[in-house]
N, C-alpha and C. Protein backbone atom coordinates (compact mmCIF):
# COMPACT_ATOMS: atom_id res chain seq x y z
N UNK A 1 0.85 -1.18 0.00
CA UNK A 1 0.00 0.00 0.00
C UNK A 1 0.89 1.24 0.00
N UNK A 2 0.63 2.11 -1.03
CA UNK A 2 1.42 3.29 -0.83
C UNK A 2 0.30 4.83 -0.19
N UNK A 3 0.64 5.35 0.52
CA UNK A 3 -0.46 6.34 1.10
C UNK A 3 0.44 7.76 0.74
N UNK A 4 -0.51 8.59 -0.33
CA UNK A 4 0.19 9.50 -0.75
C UNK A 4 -0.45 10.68 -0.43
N UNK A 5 -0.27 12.34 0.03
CA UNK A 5 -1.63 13.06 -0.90
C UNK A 5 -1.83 13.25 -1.88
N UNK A 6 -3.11 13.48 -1.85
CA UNK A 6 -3.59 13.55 -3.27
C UNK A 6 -3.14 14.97 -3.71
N UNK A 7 -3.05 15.29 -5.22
CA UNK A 7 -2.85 16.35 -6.15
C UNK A 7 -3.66 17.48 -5.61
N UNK A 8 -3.86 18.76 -5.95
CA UNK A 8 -4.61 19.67 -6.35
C UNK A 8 -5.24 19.66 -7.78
N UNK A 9 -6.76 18.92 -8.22
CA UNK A 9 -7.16 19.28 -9.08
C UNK A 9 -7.97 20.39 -9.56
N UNK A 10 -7.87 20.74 -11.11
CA UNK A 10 -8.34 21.87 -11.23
C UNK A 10 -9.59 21.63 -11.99
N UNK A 11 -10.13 20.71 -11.67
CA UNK A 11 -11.58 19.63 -12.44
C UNK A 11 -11.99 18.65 -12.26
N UNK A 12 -13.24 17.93 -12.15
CA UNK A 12 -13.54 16.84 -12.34
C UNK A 12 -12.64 16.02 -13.90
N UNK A 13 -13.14 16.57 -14.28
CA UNK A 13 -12.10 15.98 -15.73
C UNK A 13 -10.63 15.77 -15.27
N UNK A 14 -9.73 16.64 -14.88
CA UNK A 14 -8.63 16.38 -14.16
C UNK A 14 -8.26 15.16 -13.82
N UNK A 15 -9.31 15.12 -12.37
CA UNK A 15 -9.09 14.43 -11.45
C UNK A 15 -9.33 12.45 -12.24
N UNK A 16 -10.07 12.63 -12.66
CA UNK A 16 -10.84 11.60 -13.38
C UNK A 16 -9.17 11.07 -14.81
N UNK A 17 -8.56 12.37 -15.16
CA UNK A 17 -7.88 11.90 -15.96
C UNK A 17 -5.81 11.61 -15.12
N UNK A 18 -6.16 12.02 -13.83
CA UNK A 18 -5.24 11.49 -12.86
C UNK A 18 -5.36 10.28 -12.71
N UNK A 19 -6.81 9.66 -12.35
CA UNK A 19 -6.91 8.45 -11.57
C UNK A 19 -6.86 7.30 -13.05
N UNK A 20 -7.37 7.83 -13.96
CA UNK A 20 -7.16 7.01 -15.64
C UNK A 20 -5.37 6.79 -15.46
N UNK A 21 -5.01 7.52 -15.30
CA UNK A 21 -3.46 7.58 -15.80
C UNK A 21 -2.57 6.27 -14.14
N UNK A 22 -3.03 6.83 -13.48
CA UNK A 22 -2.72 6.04 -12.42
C UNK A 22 -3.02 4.71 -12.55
N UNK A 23 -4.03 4.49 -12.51
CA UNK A 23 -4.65 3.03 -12.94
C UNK A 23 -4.28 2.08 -14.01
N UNK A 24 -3.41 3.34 -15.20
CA UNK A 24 -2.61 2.46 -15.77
C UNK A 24 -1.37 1.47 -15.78
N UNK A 25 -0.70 2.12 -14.46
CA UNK A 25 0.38 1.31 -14.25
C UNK A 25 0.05 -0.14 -13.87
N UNK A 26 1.03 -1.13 -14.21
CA UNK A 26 0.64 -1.90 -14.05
C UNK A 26 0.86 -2.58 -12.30
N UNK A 27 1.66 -1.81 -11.66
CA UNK A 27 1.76 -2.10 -10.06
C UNK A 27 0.42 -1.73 -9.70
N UNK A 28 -0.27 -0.92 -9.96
CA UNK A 28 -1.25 -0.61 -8.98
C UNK A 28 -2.33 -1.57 -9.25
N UNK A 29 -3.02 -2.11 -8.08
CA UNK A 29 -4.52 -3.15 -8.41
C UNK A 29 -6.02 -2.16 -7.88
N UNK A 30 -5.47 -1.24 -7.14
CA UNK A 30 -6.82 -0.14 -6.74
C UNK A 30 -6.23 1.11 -6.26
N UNK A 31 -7.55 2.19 -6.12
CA UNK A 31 -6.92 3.85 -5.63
C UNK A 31 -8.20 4.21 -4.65
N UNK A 32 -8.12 4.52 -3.49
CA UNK A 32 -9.00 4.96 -2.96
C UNK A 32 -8.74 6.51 -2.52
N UNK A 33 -9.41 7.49 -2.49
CA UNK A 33 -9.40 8.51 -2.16
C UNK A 33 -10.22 8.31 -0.44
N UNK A 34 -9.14 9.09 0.57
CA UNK A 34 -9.68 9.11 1.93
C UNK A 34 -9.23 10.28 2.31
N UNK A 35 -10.26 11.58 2.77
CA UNK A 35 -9.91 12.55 3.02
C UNK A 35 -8.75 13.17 1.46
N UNK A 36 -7.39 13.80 2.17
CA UNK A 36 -6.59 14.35 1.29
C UNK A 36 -5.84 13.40 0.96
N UNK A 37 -6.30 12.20 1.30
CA UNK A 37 -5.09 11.13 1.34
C UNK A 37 -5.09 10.32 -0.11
N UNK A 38 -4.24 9.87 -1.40
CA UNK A 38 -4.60 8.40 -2.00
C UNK A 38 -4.32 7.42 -1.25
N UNK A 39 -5.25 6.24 -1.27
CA UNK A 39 -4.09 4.78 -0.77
C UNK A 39 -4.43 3.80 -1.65
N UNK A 40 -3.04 3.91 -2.44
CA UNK A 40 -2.93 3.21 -3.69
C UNK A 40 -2.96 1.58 -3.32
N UNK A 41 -3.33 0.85 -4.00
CA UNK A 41 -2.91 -0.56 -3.44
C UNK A 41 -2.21 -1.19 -4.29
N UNK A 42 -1.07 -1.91 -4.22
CA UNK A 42 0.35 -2.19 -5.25
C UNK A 42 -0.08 -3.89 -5.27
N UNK A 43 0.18 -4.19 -6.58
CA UNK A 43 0.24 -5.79 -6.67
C UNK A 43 1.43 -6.62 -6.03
N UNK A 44 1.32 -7.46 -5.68
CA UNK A 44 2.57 -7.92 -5.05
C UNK A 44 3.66 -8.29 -5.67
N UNK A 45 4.71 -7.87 -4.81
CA UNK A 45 6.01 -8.14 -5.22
C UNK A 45 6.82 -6.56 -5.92
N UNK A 46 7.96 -6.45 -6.06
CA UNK A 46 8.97 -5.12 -6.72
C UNK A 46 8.06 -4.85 -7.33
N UNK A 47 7.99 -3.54 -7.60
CA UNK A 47 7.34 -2.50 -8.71
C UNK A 47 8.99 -2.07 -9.28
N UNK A 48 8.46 -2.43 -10.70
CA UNK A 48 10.14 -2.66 -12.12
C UNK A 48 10.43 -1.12 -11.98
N UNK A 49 11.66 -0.60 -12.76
CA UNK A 49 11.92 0.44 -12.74
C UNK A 49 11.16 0.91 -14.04
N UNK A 50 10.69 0.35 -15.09
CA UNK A 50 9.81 1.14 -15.65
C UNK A 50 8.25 1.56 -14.73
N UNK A 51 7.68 1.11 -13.94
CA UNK A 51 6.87 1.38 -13.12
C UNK A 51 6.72 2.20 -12.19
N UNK A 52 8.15 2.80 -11.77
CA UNK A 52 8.29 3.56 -11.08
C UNK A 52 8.89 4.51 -12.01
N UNK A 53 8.73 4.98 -12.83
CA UNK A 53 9.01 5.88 -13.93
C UNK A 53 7.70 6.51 -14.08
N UNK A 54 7.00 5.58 -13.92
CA UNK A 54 5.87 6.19 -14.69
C UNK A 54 4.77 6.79 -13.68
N UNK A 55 5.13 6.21 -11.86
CA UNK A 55 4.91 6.93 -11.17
C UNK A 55 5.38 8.22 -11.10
N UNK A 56 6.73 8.37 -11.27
CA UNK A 56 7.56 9.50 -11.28
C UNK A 56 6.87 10.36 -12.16
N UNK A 57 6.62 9.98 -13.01
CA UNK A 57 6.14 10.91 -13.94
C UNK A 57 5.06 11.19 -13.58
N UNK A 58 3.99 10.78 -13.25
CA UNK A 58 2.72 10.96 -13.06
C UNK A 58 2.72 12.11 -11.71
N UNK A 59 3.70 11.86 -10.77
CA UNK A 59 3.63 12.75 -9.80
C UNK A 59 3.91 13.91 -9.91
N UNK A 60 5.34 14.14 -10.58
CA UNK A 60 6.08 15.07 -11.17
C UNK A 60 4.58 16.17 -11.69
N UNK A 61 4.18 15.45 -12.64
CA UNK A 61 2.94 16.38 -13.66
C UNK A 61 1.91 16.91 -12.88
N UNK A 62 1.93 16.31 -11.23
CA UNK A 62 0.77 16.96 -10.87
C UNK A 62 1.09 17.43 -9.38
N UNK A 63 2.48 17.97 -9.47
CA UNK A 63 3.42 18.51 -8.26
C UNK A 63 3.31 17.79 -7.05
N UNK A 64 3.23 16.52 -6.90
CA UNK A 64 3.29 15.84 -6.08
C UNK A 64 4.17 15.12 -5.94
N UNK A 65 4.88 14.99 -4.00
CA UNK A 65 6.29 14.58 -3.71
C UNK A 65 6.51 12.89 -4.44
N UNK A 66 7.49 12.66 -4.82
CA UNK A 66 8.18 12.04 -5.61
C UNK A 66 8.67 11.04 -4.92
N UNK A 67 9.45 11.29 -3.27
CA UNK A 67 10.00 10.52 -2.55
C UNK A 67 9.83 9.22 -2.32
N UNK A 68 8.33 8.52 -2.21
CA UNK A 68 7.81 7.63 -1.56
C UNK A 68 8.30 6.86 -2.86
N UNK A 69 7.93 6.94 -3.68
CA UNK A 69 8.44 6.63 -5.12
C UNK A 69 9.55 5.74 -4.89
N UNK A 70 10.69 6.49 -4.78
CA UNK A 70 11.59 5.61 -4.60
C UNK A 70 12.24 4.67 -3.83
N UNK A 71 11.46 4.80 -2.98
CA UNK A 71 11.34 3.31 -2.00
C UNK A 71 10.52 2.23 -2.42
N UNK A 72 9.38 2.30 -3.40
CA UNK A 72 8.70 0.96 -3.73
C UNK A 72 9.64 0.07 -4.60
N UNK A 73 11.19 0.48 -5.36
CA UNK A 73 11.65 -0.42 -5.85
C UNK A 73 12.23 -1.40 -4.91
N UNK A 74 12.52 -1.03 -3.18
CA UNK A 74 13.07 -1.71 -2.43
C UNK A 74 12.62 -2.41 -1.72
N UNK A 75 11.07 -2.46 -1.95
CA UNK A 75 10.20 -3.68 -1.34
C UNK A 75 9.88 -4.53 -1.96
């Protein structure tokens, strides 16, 4: 489980095209929004370094910290 905050969106459309983009990776199996919080839920086992790229990226685009990121390759 990764527990992140969530972005600042500037839309329903936005937000909707955050959680599309998220959902694409293939580590993640669900996203729940709680309060300001995401809690992503990760499939088991390493998330690849293309996977965490594409977190990176996804966070990066929507100014959100990056850090946690790089600890899911070490679990």
């Amino acid at each position: 489980m990764l527990i992140v905050r969530a972005p600042m969106y500037h839309s329903p459309g936005d937000e909707a095209a955050f959680a599309g983009w998220l959902k694409r990776i293939r580590a993640v199996n669900g996203v729940q929004t709680r309060g300001q919080n995401l809690h992503i839920q990760l499939r088991p086992g390493k998330v690849s370094t293309d996977e965490q790229r594409e977190f990176r990226a996804l966070f990066h685009r929507y100014g959100m910290d990056t850090s946690e990121i790089e600890e899911l390759g070490r679990r």
